[in-house]
N, C-alpha and C. Protein backbone atom coordinates (compact mmCIF):
# COMPACT_ATOMS: atom_id res chain seq x y z
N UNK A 1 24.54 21.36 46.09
CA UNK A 1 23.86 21.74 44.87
C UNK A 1 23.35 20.50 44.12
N UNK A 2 24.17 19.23 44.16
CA UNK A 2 23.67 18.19 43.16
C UNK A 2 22.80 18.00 44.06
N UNK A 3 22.75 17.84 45.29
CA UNK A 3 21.12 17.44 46.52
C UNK A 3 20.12 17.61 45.90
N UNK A 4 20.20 18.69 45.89
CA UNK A 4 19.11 19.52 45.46
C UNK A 4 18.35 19.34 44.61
N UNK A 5 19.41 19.24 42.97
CA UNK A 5 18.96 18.67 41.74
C UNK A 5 18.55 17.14 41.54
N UNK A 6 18.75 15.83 42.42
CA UNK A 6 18.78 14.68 42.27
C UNK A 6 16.93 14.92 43.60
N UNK A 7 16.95 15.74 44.35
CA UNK A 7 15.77 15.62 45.06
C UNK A 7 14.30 16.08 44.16
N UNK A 8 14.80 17.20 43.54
CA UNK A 8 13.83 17.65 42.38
C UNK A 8 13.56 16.67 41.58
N UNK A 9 14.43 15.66 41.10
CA UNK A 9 14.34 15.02 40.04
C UNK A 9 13.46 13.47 40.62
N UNK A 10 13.14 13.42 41.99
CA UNK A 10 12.91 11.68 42.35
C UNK A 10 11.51 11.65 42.23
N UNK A 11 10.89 12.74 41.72
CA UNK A 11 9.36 12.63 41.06
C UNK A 11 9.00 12.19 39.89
N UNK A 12 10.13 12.04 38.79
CA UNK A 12 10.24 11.63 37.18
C UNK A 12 10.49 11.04 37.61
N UNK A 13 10.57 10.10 38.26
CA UNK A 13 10.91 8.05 37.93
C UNK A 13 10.19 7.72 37.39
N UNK A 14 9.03 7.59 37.35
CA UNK A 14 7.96 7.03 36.30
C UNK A 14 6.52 7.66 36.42
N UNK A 15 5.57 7.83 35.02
CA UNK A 15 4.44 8.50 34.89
C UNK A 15 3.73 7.55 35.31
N UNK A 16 2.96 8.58 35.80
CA UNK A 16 1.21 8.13 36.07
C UNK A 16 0.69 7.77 35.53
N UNK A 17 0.44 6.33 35.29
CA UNK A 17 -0.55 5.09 34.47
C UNK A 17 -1.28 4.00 34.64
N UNK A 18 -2.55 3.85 33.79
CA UNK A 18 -3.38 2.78 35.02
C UNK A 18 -3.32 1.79 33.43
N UNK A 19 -3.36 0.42 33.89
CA UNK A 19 -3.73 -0.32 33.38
C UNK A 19 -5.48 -0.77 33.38
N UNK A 20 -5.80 -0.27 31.87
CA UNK A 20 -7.38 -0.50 31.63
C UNK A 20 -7.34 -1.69 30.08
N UNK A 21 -8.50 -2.48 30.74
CA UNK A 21 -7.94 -4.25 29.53
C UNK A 21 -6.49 -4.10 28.82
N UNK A 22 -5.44 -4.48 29.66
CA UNK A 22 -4.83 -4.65 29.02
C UNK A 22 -3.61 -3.39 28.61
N UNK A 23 -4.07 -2.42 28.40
CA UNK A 23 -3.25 -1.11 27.79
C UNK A 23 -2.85 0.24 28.88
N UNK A 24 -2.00 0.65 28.54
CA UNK A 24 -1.57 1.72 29.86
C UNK A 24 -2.06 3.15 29.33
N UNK A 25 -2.70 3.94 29.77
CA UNK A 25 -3.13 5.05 29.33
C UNK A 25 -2.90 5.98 30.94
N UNK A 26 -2.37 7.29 29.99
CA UNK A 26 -1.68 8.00 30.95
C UNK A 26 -3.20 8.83 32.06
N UNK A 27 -2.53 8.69 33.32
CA UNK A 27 -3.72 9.16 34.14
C UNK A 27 -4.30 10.46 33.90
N UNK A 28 -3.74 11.35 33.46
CA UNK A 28 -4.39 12.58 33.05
C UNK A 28 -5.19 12.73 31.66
N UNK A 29 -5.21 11.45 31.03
CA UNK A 29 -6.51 11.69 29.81
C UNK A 29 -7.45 11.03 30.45
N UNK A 30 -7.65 10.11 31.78
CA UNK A 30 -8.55 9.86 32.28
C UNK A 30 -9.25 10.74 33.20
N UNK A 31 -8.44 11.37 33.71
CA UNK A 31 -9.14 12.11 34.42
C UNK A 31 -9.92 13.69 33.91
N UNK A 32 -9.34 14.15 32.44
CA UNK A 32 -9.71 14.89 31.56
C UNK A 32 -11.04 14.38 31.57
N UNK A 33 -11.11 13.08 30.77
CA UNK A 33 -12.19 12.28 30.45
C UNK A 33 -13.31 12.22 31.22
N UNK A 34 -13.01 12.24 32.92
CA UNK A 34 -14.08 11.80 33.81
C UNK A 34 -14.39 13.35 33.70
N UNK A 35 -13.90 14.73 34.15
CA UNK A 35 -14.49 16.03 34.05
C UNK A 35 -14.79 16.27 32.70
N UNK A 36 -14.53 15.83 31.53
CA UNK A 36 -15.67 16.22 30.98
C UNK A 36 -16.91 15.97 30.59
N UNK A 37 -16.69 14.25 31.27
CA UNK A 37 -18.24 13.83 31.43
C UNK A 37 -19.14 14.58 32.43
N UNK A 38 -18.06 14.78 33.59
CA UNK A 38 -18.96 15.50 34.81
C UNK A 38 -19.77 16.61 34.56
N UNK A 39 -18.65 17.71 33.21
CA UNK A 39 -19.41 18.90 33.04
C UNK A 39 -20.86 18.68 32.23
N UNK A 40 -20.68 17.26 31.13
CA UNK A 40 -21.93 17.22 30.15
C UNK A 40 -22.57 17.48 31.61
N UNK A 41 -22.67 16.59 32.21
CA UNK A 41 -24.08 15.91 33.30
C UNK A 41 -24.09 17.24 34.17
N UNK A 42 -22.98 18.47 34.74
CA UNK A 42 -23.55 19.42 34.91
C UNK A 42 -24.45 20.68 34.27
N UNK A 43 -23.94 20.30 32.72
CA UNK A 43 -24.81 21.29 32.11
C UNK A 43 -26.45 20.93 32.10
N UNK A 44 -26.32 19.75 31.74
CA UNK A 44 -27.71 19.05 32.04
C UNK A 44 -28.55 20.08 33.21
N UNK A 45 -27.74 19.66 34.22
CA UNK A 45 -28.52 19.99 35.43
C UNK A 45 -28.80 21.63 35.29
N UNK A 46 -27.55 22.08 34.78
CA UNK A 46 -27.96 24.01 34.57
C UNK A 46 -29.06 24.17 33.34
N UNK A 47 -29.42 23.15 32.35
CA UNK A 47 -30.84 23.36 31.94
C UNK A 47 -31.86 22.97 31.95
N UNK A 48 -31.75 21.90 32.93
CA UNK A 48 -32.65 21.92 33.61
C UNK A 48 -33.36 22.61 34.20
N UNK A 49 -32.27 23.37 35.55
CA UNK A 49 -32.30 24.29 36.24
C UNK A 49 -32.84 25.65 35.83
N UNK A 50 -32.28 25.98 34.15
CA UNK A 50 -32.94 27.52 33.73
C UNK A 50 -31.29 28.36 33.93
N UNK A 51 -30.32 27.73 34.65
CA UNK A 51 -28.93 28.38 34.70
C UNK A 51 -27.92 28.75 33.52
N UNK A 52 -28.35 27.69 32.68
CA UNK A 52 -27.34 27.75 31.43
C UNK A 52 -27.95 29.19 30.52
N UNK A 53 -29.19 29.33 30.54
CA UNK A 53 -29.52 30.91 30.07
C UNK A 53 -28.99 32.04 30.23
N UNK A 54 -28.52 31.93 31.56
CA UNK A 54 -27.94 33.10 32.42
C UNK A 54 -27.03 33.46 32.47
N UNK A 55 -26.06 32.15 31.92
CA UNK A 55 -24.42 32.12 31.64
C UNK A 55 -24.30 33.21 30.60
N UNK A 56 -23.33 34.22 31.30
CA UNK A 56 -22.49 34.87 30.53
C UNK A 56 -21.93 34.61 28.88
N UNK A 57 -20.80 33.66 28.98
CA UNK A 57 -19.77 33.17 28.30
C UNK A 57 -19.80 31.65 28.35
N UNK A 58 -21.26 31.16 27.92
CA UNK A 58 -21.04 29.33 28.25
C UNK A 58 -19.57 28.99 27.84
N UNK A 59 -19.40 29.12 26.56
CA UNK A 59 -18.21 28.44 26.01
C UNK A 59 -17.08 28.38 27.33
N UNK A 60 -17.09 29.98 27.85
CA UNK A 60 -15.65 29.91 28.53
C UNK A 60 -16.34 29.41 29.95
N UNK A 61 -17.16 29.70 30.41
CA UNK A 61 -17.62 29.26 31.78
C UNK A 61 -17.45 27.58 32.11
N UNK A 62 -17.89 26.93 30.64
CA UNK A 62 -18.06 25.51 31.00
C UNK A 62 -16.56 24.97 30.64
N UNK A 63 -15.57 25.32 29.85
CA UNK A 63 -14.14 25.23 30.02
C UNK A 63 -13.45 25.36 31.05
N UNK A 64 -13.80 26.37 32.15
CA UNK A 64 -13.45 26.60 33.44
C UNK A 64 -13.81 25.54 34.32
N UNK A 65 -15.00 25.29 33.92
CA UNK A 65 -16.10 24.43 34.91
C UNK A 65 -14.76 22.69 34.67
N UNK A 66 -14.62 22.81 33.53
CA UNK A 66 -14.24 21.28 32.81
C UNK A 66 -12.66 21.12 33.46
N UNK A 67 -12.48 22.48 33.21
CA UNK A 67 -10.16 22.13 34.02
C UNK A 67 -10.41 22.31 35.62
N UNK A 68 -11.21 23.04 35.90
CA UNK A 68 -11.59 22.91 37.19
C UNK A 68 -11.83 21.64 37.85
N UNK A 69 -12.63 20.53 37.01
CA UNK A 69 -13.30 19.51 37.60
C UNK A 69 -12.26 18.20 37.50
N UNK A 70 -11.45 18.46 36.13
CA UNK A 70 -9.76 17.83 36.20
C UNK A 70 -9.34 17.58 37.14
N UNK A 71 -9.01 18.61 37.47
CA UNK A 71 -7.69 19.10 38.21
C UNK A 71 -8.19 18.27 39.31
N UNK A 72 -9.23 18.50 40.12
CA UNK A 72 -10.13 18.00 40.58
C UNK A 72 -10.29 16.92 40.91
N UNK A 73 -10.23 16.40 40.41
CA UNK A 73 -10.60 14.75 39.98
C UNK A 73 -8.70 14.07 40.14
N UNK A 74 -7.75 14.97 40.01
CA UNK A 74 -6.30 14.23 39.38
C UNK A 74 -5.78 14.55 41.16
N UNK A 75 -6.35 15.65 41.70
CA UNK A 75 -5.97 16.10 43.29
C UNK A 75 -6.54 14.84 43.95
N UNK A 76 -7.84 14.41 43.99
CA UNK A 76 -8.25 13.56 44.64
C UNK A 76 -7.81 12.29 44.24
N UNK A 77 -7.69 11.78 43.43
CA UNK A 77 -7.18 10.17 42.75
C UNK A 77 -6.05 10.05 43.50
N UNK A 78 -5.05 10.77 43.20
CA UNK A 78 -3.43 10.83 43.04
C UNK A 78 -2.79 11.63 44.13
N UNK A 79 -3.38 12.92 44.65
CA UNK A 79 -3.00 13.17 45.56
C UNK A 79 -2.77 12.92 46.48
């Protein structure tokens, strides 16, 4: 039983952090950061396109679009 609990636990040894000039900032506001730049520059392209008209629910579509592109972004870095 303690196996078990000490094997669960050997992933908290220490957070995910990059050193940028100097300061440690945790990897998941960067990678927040990079999808929600990705989504500006996709919306771009959907009005460009004539797509963003068509959207349903922008608000919630491009929120989806934005944790989607996270997650995304934190699978590929880190994974």
């Amino acid at each position: 039983m303690t196996l078990a609990f000490v094997a669960a636990l050997t992933a908290c040894s220490a957070s995910p952090s990059r050193n940028i000039l100097g300061s440690y900032f945790p990897t998941w506001m960067i990678c927040a950061l990079l999808g929600l730049l990705g989504v500006v520059v996709l919306r771009a392209v959907f009005g460009k396109a004539g797509i963003d008209a068509a959207l349903p629910m922008p608000v919630v579509v491009y929120l989806c679009m934005w944790i989607a592109m996270t997650l995304a972004i934190w699978l590929l870095w880190l994974g």
